[in-house]
N, C-alpha and C. Protein backbone atom coordinates (compact mmCIF):
# COMPACT_ATOMS: atom_id res chain seq x y z
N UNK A 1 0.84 -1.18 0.00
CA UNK A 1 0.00 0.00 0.00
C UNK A 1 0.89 1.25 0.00
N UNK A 2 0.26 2.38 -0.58
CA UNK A 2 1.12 3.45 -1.16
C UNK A 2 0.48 4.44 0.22
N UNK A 3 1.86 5.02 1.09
CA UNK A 3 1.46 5.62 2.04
C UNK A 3 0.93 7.25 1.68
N UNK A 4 -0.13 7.34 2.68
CA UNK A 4 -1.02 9.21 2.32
C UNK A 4 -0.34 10.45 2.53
N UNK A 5 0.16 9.92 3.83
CA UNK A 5 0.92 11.36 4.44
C UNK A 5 2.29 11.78 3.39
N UNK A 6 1.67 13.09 2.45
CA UNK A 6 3.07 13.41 1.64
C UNK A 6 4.53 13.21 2.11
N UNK A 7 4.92 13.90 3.33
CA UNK A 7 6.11 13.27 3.47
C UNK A 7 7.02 11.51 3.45
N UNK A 8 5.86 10.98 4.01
CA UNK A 8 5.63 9.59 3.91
C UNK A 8 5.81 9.02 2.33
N UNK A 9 5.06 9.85 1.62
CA UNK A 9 4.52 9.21 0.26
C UNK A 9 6.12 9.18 -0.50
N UNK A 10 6.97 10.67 -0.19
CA UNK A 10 7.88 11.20 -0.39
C UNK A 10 9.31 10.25 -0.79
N UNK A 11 9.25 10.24 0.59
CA UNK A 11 10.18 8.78 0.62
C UNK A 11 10.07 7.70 0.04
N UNK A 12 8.83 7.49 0.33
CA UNK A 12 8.54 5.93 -0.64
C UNK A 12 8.45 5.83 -1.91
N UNK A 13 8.04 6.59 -2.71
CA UNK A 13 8.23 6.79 -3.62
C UNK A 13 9.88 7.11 -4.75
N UNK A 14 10.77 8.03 -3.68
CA UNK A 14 11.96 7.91 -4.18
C UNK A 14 12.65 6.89 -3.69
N UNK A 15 12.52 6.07 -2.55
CA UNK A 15 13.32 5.29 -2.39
C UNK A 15 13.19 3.49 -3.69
N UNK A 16 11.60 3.76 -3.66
CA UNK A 16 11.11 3.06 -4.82
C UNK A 16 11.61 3.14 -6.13
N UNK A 17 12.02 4.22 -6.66
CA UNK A 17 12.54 4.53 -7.83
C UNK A 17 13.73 4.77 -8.09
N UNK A 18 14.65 4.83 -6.64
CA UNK A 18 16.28 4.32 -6.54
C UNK A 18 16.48 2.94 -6.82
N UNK A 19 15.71 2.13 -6.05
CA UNK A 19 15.89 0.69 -5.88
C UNK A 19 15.24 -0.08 -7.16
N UNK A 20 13.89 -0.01 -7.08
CA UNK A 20 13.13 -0.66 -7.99
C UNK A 20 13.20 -0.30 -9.40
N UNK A 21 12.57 0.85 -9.57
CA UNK A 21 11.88 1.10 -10.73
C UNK A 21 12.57 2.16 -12.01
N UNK A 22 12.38 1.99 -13.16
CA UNK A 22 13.01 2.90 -13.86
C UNK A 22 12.93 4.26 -14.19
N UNK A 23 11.23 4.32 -13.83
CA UNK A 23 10.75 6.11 -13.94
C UNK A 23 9.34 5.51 -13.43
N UNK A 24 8.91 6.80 -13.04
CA UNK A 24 7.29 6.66 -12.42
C UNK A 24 6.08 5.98 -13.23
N UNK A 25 6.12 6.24 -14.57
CA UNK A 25 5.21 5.29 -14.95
C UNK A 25 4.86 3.84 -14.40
N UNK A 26 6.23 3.63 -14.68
CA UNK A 26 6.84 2.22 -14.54
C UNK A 26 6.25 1.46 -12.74
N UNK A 27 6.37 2.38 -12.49
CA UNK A 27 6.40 2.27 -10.68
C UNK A 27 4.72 2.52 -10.29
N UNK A 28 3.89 3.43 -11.15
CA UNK A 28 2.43 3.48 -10.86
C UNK A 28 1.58 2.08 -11.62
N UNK A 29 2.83 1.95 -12.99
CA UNK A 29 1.42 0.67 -13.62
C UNK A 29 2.00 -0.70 -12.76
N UNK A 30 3.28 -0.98 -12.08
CA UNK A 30 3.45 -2.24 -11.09
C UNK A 30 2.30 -2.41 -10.04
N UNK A 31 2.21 -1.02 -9.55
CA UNK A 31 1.65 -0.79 -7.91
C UNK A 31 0.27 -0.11 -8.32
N UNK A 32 -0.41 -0.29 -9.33
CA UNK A 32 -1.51 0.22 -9.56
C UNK A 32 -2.00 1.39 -8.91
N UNK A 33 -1.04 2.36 -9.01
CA UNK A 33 -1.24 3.91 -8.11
C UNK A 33 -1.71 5.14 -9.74
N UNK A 34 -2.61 6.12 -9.18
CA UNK A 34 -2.53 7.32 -10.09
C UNK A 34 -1.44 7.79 -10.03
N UNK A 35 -0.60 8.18 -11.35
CA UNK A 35 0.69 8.86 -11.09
C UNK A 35 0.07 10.42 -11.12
N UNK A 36 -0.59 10.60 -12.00
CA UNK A 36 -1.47 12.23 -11.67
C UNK A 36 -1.42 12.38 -9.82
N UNK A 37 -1.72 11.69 -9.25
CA UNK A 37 -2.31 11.66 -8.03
C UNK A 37 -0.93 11.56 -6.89
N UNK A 38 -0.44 10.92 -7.32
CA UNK A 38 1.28 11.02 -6.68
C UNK A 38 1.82 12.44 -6.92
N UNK A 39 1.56 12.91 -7.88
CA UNK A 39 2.12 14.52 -8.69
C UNK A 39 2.15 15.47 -7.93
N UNK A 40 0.46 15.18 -8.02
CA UNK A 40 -0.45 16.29 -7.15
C UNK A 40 0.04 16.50 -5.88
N UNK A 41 -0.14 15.28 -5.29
CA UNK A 41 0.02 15.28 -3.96
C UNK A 41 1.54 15.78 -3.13
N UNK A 42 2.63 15.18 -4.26
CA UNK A 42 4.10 15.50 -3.84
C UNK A 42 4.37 17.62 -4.33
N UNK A 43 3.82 17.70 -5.01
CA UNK A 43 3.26 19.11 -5.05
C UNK A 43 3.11 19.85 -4.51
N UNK A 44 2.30 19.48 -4.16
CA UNK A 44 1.83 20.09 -2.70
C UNK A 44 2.37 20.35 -1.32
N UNK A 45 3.17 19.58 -1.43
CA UNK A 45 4.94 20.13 -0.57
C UNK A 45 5.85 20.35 -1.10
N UNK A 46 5.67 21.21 -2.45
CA UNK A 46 6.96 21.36 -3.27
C UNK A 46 7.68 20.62 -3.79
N UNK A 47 7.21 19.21 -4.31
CA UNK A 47 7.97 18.40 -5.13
C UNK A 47 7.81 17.66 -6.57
N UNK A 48 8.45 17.99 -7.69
CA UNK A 48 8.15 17.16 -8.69
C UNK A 48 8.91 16.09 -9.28
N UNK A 49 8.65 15.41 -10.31
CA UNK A 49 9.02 14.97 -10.29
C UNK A 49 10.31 15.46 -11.36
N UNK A 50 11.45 14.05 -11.75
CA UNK A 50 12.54 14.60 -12.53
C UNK A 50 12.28 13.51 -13.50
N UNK A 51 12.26 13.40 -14.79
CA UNK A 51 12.74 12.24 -15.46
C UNK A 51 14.10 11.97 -15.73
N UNK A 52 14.54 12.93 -15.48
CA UNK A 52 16.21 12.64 -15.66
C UNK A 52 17.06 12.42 -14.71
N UNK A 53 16.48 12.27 -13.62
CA UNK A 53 17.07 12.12 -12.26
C UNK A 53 16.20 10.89 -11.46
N UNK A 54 15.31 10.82 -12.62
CA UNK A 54 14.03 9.83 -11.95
C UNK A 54 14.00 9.41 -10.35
N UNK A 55 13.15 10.99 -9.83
CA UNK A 55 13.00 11.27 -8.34
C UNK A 55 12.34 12.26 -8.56
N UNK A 56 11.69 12.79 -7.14
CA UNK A 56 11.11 13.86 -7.04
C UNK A 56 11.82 14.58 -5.93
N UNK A 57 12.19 15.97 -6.35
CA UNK A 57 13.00 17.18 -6.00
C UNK A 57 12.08 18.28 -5.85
């Protein structure tokens, strides 16, 4: 399960995409998450994402 609390989400998400995954698509169609909805939400504390760094900064 994909955690709510942005900071939470934060981490998991980049640590997901250090380890696992190749870019966010990739990482929302495994884990059946909205990547719109990850966006939004990491956003909303000032973070987007990078494709070239594949993380959110």
């Amino acid at each position: 399960m994909i955690p709510q609390d942005p900071v939470m989400l934060l981490s998991f998400v980049n640590m997901k995409l250090r380890d696992v995954y190749p870019n966010l698509h990739a990482l929302c169609d495994d884990l059946d998450a909205d990547e719109r909805e990850i966006c939004e939400k990491l956003a909303q504390i000032g973070y987007t994402y990078s494709p070239e760094q594949n993380r959110f900064l």
